[in-house]
Protein backbone atom coordinates (compact mmCIF):
# COMPACT_ATOMS: atom_id res chain seq x y z
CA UNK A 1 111.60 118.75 89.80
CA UNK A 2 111.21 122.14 88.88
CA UNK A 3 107.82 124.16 88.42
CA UNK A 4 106.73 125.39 85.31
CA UNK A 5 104.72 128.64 85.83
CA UNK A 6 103.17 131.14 83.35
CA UNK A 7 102.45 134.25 84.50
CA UNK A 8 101.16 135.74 81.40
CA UNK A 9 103.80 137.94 79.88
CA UNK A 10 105.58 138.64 83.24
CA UNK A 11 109.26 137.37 83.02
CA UNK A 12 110.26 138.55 86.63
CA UNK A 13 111.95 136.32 88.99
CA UNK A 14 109.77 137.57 92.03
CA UNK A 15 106.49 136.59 90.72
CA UNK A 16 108.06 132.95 90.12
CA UNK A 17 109.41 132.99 93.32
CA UNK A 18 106.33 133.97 94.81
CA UNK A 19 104.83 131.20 93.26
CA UNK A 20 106.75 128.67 94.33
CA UNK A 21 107.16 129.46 97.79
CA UNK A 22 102.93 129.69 97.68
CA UNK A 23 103.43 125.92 96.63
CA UNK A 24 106.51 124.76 98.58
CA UNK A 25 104.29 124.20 101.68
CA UNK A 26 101.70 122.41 100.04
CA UNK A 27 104.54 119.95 98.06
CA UNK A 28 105.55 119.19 101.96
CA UNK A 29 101.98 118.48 103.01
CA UNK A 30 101.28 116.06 100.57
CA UNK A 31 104.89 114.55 101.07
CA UNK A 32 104.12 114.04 104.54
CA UNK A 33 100.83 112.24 103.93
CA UNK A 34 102.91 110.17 101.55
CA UNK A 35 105.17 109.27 104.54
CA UNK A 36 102.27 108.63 106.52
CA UNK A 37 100.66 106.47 104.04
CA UNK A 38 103.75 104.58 102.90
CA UNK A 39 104.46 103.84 107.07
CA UNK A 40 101.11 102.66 107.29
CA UNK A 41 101.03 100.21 104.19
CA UNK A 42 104.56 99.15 106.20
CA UNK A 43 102.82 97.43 108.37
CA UNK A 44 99.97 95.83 106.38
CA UNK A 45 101.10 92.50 105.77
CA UNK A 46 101.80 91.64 109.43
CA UNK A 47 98.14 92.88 110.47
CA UNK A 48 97.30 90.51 107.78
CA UNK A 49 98.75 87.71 109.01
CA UNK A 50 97.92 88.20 112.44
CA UNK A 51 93.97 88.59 111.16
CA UNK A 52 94.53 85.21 108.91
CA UNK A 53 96.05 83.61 112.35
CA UNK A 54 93.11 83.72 114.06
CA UNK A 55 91.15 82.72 111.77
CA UNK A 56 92.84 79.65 111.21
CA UNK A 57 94.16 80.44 107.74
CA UNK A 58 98.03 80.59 107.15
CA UNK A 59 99.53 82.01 104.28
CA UNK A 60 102.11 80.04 102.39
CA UNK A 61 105.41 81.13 101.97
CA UNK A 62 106.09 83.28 98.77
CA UNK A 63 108.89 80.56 97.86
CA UNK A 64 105.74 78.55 97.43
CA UNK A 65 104.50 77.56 94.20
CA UNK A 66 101.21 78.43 95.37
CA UNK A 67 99.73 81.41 96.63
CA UNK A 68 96.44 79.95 97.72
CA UNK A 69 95.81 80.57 101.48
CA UNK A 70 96.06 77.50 103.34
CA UNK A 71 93.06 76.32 106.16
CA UNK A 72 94.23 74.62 109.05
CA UNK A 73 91.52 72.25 110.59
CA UNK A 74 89.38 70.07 108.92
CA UNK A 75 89.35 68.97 105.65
């Protein structure tokens, strides 16, 4: 996606450019911490499930009707 930048009555190519190489290495910091965050939330629903596991609650399958956690153990 291109960036739009005004620079106030200046039509020059270098004070674009300048511009966007300014915020080229910020775009690739904040897609890193996207990568980071989207690796993270990865693994989410197996920490889940191991946390529900020992706890005694199992989640049913999505196939399920239900998405109600089921206890195991008494009634």
């Amino acid at each position: 996606m291109p960036v739009v930048v005004h620079t106030e009555g200046k039509d020059d190519g270098f004070t674009r450019e300048a511009v966007q190489a300014a915020i080229n290495p910020m775009l690739d910091q904040v897609n890193t911490c996207l990568d980071q965050l989207e690796e993270r939330n990865d693994h989410l629903p197996g920490r889940l499930q191991e946390c529900l596991n020992l706890t005694g609650i199992h989640m049913l399958s999505s196939s399920s009707h239900s998405r109600r956690p089921q206890v195991i153990g008494s009634p």
